[in-house]
C-alpha atoms as a PDB file:
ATOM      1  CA  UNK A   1     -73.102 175.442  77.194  1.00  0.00           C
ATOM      2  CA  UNK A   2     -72.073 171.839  77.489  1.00  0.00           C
ATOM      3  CA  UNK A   3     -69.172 170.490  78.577  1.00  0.00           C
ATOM      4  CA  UNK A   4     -67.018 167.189  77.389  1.00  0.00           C
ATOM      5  CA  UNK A   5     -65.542 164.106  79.187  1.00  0.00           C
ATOM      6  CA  UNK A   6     -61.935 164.015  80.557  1.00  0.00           C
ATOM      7  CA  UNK A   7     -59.488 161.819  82.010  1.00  0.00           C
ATOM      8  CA  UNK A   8     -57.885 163.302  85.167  1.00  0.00           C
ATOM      9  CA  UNK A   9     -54.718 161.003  86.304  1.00  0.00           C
ATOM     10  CA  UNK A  10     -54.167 162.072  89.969  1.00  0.00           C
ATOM     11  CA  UNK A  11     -50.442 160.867  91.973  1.00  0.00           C
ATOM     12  CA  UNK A  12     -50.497 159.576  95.746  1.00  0.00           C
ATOM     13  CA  UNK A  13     -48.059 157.800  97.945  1.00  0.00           C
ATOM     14  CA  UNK A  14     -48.795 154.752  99.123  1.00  0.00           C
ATOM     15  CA  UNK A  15     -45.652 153.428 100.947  1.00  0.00           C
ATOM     16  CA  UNK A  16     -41.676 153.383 100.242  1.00  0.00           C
ATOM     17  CA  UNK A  17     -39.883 150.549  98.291  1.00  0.00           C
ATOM     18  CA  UNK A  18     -36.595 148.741  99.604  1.00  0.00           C
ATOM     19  CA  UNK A  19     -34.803 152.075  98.959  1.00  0.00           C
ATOM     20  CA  UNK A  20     -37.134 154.050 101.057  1.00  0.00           C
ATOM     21  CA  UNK A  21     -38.145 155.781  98.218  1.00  0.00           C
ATOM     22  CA  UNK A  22     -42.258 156.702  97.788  1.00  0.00           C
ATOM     23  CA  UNK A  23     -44.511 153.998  95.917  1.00  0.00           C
ATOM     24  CA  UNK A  24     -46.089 156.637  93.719  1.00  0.00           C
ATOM     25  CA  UNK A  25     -49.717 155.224  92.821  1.00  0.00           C
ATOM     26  CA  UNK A  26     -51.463 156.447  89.717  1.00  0.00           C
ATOM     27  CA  UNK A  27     -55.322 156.541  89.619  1.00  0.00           C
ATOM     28  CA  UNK A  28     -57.459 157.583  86.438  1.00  0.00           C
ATOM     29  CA  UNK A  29     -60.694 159.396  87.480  1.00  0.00           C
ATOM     30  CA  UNK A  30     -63.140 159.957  84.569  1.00  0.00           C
ATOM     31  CA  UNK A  31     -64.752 163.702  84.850  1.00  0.00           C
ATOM     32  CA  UNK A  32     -67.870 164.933  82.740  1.00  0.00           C
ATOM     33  CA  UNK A  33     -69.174 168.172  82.227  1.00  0.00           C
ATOM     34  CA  UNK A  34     -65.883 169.802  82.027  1.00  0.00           C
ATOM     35  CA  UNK A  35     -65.256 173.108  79.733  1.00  0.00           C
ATOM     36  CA  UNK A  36     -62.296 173.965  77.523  1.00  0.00           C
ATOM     37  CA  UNK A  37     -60.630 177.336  76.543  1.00  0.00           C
ATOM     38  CA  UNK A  38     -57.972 178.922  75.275  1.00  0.00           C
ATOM     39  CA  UNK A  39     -55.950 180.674  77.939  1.00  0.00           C
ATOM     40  CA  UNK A  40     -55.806 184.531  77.760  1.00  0.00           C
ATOM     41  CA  UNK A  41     -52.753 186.523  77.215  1.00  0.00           C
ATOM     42  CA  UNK A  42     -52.775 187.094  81.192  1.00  0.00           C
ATOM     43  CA  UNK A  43     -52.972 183.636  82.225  1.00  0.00           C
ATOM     44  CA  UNK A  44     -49.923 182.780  79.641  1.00  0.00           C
ATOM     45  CA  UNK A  45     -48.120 185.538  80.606  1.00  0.00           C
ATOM     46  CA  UNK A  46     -48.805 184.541  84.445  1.00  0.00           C
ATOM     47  CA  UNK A  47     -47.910 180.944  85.075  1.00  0.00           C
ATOM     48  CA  UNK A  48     -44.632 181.608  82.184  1.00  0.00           C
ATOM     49  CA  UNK A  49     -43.579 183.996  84.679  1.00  0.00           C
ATOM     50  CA  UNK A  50     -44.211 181.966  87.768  1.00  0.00           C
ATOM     51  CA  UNK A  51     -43.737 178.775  87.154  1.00  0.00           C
ATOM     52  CA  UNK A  52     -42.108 178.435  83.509  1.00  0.00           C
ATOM     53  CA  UNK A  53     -44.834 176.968  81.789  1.00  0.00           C
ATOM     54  CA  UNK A  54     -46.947 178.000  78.465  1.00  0.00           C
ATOM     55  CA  UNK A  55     -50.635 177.537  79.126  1.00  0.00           C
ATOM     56  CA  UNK A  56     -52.383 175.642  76.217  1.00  0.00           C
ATOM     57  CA  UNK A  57     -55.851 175.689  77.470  1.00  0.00           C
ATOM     58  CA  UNK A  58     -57.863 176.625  80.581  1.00  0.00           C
ATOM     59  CA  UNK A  59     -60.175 174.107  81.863  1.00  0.00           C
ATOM     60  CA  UNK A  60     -63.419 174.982  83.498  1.00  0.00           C
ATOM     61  CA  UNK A  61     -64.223 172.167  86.284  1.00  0.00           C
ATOM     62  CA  UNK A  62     -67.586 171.740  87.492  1.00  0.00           C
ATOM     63  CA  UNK A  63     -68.906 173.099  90.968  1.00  0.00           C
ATOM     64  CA  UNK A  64     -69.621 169.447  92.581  1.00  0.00           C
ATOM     65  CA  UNK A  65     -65.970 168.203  91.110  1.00  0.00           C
ATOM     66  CA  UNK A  66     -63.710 167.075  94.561  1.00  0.00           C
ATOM     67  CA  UNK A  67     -60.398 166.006  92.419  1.00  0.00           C
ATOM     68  CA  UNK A  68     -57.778 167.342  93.298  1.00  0.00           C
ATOM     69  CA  UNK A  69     -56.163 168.034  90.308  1.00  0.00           C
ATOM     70  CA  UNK A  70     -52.800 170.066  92.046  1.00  0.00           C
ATOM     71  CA  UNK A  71     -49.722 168.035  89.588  1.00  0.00           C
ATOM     72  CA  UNK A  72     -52.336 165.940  87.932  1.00  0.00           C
ATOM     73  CA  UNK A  73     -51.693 165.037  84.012  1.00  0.00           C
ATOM     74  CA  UNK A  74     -55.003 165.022  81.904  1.00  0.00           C
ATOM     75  CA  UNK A  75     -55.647 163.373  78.733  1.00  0.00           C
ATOM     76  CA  UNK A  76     -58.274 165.862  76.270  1.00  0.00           C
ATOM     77  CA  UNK A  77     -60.241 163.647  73.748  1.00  0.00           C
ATOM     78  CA  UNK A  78     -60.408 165.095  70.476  1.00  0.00           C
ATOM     79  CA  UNK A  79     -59.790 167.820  69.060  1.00  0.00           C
ATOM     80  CA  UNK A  80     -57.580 168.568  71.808  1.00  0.00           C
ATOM     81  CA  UNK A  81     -56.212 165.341  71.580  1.00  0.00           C
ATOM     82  CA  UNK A  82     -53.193 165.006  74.225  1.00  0.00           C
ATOM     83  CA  UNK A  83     -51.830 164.766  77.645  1.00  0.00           C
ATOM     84  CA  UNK A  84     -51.513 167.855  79.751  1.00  0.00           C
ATOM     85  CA  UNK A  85     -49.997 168.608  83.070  1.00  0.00           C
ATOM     86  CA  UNK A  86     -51.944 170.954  85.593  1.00  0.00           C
ATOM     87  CA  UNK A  87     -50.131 173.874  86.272  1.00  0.00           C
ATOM     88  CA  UNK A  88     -50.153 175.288  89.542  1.00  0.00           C
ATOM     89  CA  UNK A  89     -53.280 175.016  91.737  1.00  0.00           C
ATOM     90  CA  UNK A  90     -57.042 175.211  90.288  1.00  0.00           C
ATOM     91  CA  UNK A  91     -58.538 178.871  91.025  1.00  0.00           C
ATOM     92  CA  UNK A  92     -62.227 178.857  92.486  1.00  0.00           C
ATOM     93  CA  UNK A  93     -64.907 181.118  93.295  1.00  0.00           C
ATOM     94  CA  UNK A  94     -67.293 181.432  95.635  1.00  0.00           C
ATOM     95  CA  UNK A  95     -70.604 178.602  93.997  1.00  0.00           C
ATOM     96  CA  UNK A  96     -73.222 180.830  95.177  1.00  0.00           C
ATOM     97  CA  UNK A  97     -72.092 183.720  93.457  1.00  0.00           C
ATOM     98  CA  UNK A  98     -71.124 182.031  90.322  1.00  0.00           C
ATOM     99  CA  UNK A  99     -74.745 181.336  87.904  1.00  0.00           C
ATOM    100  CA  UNK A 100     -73.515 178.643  85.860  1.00  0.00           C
ATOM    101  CA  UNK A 101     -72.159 174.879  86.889  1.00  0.00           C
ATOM    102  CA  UNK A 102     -68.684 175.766  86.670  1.00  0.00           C
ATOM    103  CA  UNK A 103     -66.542 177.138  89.750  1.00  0.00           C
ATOM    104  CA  UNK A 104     -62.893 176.343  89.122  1.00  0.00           C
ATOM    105  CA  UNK A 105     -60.677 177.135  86.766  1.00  0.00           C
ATOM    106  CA  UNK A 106     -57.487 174.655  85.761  1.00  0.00           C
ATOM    107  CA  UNK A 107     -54.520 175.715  83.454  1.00  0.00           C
ATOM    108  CA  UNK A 108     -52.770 172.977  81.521  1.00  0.00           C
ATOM    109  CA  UNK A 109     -49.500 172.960  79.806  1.00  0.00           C
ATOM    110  CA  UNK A 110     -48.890 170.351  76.356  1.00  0.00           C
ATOM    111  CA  UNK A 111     -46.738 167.500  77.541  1.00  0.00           C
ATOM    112  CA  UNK A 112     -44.546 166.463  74.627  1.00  0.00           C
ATOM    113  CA  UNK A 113     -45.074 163.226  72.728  1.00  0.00           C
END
């Protein structure tokens, strides 16, 4: 199995502005090796139910990855061609029980446009 390059576009505060409101910073992190799926009927059915959202694809991250990718928008190069949100928080297993180079798993919902 191989896995493709993805952009991962992660949010952090860095400060207030003159209406003490958060300086939200956006930083682009380029990550390779990175598996996509289609979602199955239980993960659709799962994060509609808990957090409103229709999963488009699942995302299989690799084992070394240290993102964190909790509210983080990705952009898929083709043929997935888009920008997703992250839904919820990545899953992850345990890496020494896991055989292959991928330990976490990422849903992502289509943003429009």
């Amino acid at each position: 199995m191989k896995g493709i390059t993805i952009t991962l576009i992660t949010k952090s505060e860095n400060g207030v502005d003159d209406f003490n409101q958060p300086i939200v910073e956006e930083t682009e992190v380029i990550v390779k090796d990175v598996l996509v799926g289609e979602p199955t009927s239980t993960d659709i059915e799962n994060n509609l139910t808990a957090y409103g959202k229709k999963t488009a694809y699942t995302l299989g991250i690799p084992k070394k990855d240290t993102n964190d990718w909790t509210d983080g928008v990705v952009i898929l190069p083709e043929p997935f061609s888009g920008r997703y949100n992250v839904i919820g928080r990545p899953t992850a297993g345990i890496e020494e029980n896991i055989p292959l180079r991928w330990n976490k798993k990422v849903h992502l919902e289509r943003l429009e446009g």
